[in-house]
Protein backbone atom coordinates (compact mmCIF):
# COMPACT_ATOMS: atom_id res chain seq x y z
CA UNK A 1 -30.22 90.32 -17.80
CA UNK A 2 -27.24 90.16 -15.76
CA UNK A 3 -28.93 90.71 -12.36
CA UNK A 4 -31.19 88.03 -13.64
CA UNK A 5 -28.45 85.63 -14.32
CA UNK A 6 -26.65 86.26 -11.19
CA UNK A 7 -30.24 85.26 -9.09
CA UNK A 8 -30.33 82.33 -11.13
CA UNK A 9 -26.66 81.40 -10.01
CA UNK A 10 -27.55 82.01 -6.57
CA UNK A 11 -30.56 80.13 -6.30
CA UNK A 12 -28.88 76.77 -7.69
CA UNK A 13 -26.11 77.41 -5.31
CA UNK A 14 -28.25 77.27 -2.41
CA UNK A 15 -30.12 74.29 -4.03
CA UNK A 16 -26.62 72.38 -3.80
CA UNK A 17 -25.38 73.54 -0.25
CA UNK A 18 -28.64 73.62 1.48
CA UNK A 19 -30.67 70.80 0.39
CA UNK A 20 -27.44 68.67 0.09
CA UNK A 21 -24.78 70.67 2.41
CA UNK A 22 -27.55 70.94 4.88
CA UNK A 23 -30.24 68.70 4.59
CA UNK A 24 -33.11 70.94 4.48
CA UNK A 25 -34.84 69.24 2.21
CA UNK A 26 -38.08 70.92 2.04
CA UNK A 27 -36.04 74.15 0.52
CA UNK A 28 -36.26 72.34 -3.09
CA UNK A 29 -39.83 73.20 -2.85
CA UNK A 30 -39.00 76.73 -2.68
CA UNK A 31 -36.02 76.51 -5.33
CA UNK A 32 -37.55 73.85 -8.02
CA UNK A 33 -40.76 74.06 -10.17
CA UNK A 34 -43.37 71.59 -8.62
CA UNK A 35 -43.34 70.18 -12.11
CA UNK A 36 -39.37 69.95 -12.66
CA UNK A 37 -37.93 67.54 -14.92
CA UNK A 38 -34.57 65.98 -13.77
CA UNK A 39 -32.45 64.09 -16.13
CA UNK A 40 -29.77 61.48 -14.28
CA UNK A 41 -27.25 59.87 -16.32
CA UNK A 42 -28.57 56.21 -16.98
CA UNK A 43 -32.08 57.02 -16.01
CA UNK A 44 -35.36 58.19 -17.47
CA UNK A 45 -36.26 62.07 -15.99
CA UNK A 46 -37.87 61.83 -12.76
CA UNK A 47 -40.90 64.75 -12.85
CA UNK A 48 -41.16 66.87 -8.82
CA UNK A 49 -38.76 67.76 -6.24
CA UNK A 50 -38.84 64.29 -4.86
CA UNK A 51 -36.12 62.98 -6.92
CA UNK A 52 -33.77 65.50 -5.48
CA UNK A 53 -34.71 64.97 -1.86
CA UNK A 54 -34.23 61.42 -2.11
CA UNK A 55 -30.94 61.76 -3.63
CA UNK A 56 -29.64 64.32 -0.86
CA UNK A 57 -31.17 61.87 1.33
CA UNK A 58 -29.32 58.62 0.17
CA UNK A 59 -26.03 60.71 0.14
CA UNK A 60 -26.83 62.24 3.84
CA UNK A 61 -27.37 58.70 5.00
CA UNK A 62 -24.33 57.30 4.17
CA UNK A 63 -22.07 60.74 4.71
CA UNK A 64 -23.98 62.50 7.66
CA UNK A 65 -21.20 64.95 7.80
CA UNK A 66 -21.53 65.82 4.22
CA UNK A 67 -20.10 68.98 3.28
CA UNK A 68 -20.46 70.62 -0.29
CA UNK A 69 -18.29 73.09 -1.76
CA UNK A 70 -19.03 74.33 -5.46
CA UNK A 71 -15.69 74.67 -7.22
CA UNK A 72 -17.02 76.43 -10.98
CA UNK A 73 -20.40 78.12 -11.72
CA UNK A 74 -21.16 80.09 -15.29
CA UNK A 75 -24.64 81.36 -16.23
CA UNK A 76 -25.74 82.58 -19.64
CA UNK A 77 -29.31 83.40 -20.22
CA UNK A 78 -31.80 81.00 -18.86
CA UNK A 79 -29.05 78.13 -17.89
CA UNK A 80 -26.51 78.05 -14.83
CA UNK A 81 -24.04 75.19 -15.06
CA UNK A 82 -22.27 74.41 -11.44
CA UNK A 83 -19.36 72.20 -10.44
CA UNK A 84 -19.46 70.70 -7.04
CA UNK A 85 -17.69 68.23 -4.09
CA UNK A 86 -19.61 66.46 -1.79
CA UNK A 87 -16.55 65.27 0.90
CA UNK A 88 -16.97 63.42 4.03
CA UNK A 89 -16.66 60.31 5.88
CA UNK A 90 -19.12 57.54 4.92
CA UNK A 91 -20.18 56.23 7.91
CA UNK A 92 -23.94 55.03 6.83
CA UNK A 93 -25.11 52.27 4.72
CA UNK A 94 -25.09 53.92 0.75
CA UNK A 95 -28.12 52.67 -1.25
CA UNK A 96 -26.81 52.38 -4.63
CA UNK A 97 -29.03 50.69 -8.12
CA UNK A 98 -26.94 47.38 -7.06
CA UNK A 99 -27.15 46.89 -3.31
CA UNK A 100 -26.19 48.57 -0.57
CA UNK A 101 -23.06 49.28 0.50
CA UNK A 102 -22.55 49.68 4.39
CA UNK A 103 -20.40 52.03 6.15
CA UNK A 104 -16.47 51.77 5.42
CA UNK A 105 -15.35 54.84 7.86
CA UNK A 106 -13.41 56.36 4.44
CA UNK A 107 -13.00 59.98 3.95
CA UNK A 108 -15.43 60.08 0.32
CA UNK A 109 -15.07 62.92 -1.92
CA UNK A 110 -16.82 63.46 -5.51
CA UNK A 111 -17.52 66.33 -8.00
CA UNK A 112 -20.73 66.47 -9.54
CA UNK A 113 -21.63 68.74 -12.79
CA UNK A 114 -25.56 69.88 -13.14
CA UNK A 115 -27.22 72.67 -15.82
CA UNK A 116 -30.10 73.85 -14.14
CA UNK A 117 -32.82 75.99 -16.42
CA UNK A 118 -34.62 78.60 -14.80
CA UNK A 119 -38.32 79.95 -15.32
CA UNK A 120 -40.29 82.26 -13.62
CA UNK A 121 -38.14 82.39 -10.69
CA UNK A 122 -37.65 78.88 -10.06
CA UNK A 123 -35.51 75.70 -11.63
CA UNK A 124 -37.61 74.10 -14.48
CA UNK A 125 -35.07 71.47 -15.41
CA UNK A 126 -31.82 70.12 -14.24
CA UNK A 127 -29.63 67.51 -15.95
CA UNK A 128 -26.92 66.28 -13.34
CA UNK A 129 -23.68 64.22 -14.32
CA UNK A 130 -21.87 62.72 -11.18
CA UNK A 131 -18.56 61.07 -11.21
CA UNK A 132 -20.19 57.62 -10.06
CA UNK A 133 -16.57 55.64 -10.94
CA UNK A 134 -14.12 58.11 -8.75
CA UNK A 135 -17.01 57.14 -5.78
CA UNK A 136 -17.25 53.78 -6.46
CA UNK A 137 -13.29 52.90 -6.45
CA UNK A 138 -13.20 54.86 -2.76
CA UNK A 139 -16.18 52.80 -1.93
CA UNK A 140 -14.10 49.65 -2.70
CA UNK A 141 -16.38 48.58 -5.35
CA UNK A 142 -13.59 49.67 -8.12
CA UNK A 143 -9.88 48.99 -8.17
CA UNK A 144 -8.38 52.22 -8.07
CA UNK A 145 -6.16 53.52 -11.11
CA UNK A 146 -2.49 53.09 -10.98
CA UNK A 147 -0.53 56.73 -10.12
CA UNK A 148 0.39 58.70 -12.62
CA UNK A 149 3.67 60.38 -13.12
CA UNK A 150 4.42 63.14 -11.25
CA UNK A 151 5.28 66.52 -13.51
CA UNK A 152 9.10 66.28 -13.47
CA UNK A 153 8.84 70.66 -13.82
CA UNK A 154 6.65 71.37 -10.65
CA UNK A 155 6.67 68.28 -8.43
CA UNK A 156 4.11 67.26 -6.42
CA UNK A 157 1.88 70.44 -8.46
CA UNK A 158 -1.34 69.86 -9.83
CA UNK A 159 -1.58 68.70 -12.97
CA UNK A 160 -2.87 70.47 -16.09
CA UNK A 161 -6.74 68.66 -15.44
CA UNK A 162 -6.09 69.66 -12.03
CA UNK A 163 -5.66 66.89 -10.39
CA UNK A 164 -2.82 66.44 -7.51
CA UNK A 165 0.16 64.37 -8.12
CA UNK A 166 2.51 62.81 -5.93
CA UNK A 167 6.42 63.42 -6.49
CA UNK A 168 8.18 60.53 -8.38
CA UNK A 169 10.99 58.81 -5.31
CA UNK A 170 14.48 60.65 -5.58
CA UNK A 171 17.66 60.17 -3.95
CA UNK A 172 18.56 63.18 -1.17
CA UNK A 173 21.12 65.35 -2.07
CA UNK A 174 20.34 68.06 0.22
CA UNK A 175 17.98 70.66 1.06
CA UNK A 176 18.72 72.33 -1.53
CA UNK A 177 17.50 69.88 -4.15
CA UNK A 178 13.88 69.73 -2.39
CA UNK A 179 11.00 71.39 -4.01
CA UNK A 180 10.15 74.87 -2.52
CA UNK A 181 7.12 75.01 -0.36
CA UNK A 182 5.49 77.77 0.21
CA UNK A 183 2.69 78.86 3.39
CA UNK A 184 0.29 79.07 0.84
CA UNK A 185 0.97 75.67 -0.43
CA UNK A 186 0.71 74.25 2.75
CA UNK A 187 -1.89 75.73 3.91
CA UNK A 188 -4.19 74.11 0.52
CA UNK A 189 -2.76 70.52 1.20
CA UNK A 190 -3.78 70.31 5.18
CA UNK A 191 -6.85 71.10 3.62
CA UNK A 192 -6.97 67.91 2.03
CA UNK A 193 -5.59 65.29 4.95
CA UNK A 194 -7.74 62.47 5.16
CA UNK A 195 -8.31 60.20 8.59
CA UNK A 196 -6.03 56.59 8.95
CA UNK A 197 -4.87 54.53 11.45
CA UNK A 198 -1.59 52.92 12.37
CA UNK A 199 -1.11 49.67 13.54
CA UNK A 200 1.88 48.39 15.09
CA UNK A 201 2.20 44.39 15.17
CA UNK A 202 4.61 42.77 17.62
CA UNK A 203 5.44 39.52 18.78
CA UNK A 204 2.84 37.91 20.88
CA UNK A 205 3.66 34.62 24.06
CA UNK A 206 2.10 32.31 20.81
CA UNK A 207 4.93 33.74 18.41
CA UNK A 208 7.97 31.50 17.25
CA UNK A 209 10.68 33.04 15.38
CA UNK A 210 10.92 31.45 11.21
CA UNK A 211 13.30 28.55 11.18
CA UNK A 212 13.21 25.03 12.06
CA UNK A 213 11.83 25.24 15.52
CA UNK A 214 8.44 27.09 14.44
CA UNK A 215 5.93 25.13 14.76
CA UNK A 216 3.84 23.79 11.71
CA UNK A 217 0.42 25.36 13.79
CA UNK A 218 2.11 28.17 14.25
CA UNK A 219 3.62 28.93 10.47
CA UNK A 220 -0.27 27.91 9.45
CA UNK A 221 -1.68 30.72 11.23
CA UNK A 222 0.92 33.30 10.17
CA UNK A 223 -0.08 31.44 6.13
CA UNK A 224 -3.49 32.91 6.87
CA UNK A 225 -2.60 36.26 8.61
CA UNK A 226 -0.93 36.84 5.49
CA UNK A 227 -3.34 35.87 3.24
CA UNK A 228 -5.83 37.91 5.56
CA UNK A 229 -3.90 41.21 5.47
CA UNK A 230 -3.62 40.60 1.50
CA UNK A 231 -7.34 40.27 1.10
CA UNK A 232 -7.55 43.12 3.63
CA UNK A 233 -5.02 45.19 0.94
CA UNK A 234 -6.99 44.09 -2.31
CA UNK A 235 -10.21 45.62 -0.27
CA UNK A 236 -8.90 48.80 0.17
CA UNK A 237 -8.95 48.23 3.95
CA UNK A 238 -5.16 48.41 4.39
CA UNK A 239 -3.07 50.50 2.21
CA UNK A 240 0.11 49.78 3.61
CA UNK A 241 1.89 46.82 4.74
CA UNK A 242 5.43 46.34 5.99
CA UNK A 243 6.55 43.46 7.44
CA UNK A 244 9.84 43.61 9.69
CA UNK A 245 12.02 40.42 10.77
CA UNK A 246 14.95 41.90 12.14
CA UNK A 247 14.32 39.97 15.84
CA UNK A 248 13.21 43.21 17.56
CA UNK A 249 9.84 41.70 18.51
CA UNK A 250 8.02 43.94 16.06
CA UNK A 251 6.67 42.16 13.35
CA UNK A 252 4.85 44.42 10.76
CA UNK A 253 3.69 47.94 10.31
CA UNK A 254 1.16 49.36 8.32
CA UNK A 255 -1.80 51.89 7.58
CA UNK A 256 -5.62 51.18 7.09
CA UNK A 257 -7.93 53.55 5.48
CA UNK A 258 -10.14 52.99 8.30
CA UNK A 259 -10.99 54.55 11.47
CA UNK A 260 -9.99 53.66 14.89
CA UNK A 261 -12.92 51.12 15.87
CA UNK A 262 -13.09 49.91 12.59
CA UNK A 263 -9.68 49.13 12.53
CA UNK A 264 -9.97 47.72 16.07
CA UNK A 265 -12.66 45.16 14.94
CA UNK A 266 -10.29 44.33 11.87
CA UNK A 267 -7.58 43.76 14.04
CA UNK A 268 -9.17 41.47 17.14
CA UNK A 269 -10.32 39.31 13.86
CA UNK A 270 -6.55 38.61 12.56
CA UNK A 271 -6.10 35.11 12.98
CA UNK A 272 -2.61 35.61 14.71
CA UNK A 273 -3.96 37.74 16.91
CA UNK A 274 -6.70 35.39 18.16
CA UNK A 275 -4.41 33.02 18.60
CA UNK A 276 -2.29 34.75 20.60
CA UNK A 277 0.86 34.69 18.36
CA UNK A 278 0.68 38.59 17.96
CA UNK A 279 -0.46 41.58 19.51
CA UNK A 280 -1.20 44.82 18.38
CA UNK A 281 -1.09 48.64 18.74
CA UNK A 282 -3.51 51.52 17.41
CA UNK A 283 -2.60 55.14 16.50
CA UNK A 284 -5.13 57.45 14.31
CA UNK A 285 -3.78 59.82 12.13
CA UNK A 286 -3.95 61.88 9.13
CA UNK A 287 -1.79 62.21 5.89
CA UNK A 288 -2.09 63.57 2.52
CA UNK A 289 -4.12 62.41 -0.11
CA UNK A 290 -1.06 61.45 -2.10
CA UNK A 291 1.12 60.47 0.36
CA UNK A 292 0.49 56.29 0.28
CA UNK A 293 2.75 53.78 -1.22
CA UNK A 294 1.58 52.48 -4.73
CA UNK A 295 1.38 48.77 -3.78
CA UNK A 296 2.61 46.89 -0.55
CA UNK A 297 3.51 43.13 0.05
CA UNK A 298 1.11 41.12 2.65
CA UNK A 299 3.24 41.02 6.28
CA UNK A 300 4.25 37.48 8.04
C-alpha cells in the first residue's frame, strides 16, 4: 500500500511541475484518466484532460517563466492532497471569467491546494482550490490588505500561518538591539526578492521653484503630476513616493512595481515630464517582499 501511495504522490507531482512548471501539456494524457472529472471552485466539473491543459495554458500565457514549487504533499489510500506556488513575472495578457488582464511586468506568486484520486494507475478525479484573491490583489484588480503586526518575540519571523512579516519601525540604539540574522536566514529571504525600479525626479529647464513667481501653467501641471502619480499609487504601479523640496534640484523619489520599460513608458507619459518641467532617472532593482512602506503621499 505504501509503495502504492508513494507512486500516486509522484505522479501528481509531475502532473503539477510538468504540465504547469513545464508546459508539456500532452503529459496529462499520460497522468489523467481520459474520462477525469475536475472540480474548480465556482464551476461545474469539466470531464478530459482538456480542462487542465487549458488552465496551464492560460497561466503559461500570462507568466511564461512560470515556475512551480510544491510546498506540502500527504497521501492516504487512493487520495494525494498537494500544496503548490506558481511564481513568476506576468508578462502576458491573463484570461480571467471577467476580461482579460494584460501584462503588468509584476513578480506573481500563488499557492494552489488540489486532492487528486487515483485508479488504475492514473488520476480519476481532482478537485483544485486556488487562492484567486492573493492573485487578483497582485494583479491590481484587489486592494491589497493592510500589514499586519509584526511578532514583537521574533521580528521580522514568519508568523504562526506562515506567512512573513515585516518588523514594526524602532528607534536605533545600537547593534546590539538589532535582531540576529543568521546565513541561513538570509539565504531564505534572497530567495524571495522581487524585481522594481527606481526613479529619480529632478528639476527640469520648465521647472519653477513653489512661491509667488511659479507660474499658474506651471503649478497646473505639477496639480496633475500629482494627481497622476496618486492614481499611479492607488494602481499598484508605484509603491513608493517621496517628494523632496529642499532646493537641491531633486524633486521626488520613489519605487514602481514595474519593470524597467514599463516604468520607462510610465514615466515619458508624466505630464511634467512632457512638458519639460522635470526629468527623470531609471535604476532596476530588487528588495524584499516586505520591505515597502505601508502607504506614501503623491510627490509635487
Amino acid at each position: 500500500m505504501n509503495d502504492e501511495v508513494e507512486t500516486s504522490k509522484e505522479r501528481s507531482r509531475r502532473l503539477y511541475e510538468e504540465v504547469f512548471g513545464n508546459g508539456n501539456y500532452a503529459v496529462a494524457d499520460d497522468l489523467m484518466a481520459a474520462d477525469i472529472v475536475n472540480h474548480g471552485p465556482g464551476s461545474p466539473p469539466v470531464l478530459g484532460t482538456g480542462g487542465i491543459k487549458h488552465q496551464a495554458a492560460l497561466l503559461r500565457t500570462a507568466i511564461p517563466d512560470l515556475s512551480v514549487t510544491l510546498g506540502d504533499q500527504f497521501g492516504h489510500r487512493d487520495r494525494v492532497v498537494s500544496r503548490w506556488t506558481g511564481s513568476g513575472t506576468h508578462s502576458g495578457p491573463l484570461t480571467l471569467p471577467g476580461g482579460t488582464v494584460e501584462r503588468t511586468g509584476r513578480t506573481i506568486s500563488f499557492d494552489e491546494i488540489r486532492i487528486d484520486r487515483h485508479a488504475d494507475g492514473r488520476i480519476a478525479e481532482s478537485w483544485w482550490i486556488p487562492d484567486r484573491f492573493t492573485l487578483w490583489q497582485q494583479l491590481g484588480l484587489l486592494p491589497a490588505l493592510p500589514a499586519r503586526p509584526a511578532d514583537p518575540a521574533r521580528p521580522g519571523h514568519a508568523s504562526a500561518a506562515g506567512k512573513s512579516r515585516a518588523p514594526s519601525p524602532a528607534g536605533y540604539t545600537g547593534e546590539a538591539g538589532l535582531p540576529a540574522v543568521t546565513d541561513e536566514m538570509l539565504r531564505d529571504a534572497l530567495q524571495s526578492v522581487r524585481p522594481y525600479t527606481v526613479y529619480i525626479l529632478k528639476a527640469g529647464p520648465g521647472y519653477q521653484e513653489p512661491g509667488p513667481a511659479r507660474q499658474g501653467r506651471v503649478a497646473d501641471l505639477i496639480l496633475e503630476h500629482a494627481k497622476r502619480n496618486y492614481a499611479l499609487y492607488l494602481a499598484g504601479l508605484m509603491r513608493i513616493v517621496c517628494p523632496i523640496g529642499d532646493g537641491s534640484g531633486t524633486t521626488g523619489v520613489g519605487i514602481f512595481a514595474a519593470d524597467l520599460d514599463e516604468a520607462d513608458q510610465i514615466m515619458r507619459h508624466d505630464p511634467g515630464v512632457k512638458a519639460g518641467l522635470f526629468i527623470y532617472e531609471l535604476h532596476p532593482t530588487q528588495t524584499f517582499p516586505d520591505s515597502t512602506l505601508a502607504s506614501a503621499s503623491p510627490a509635487a
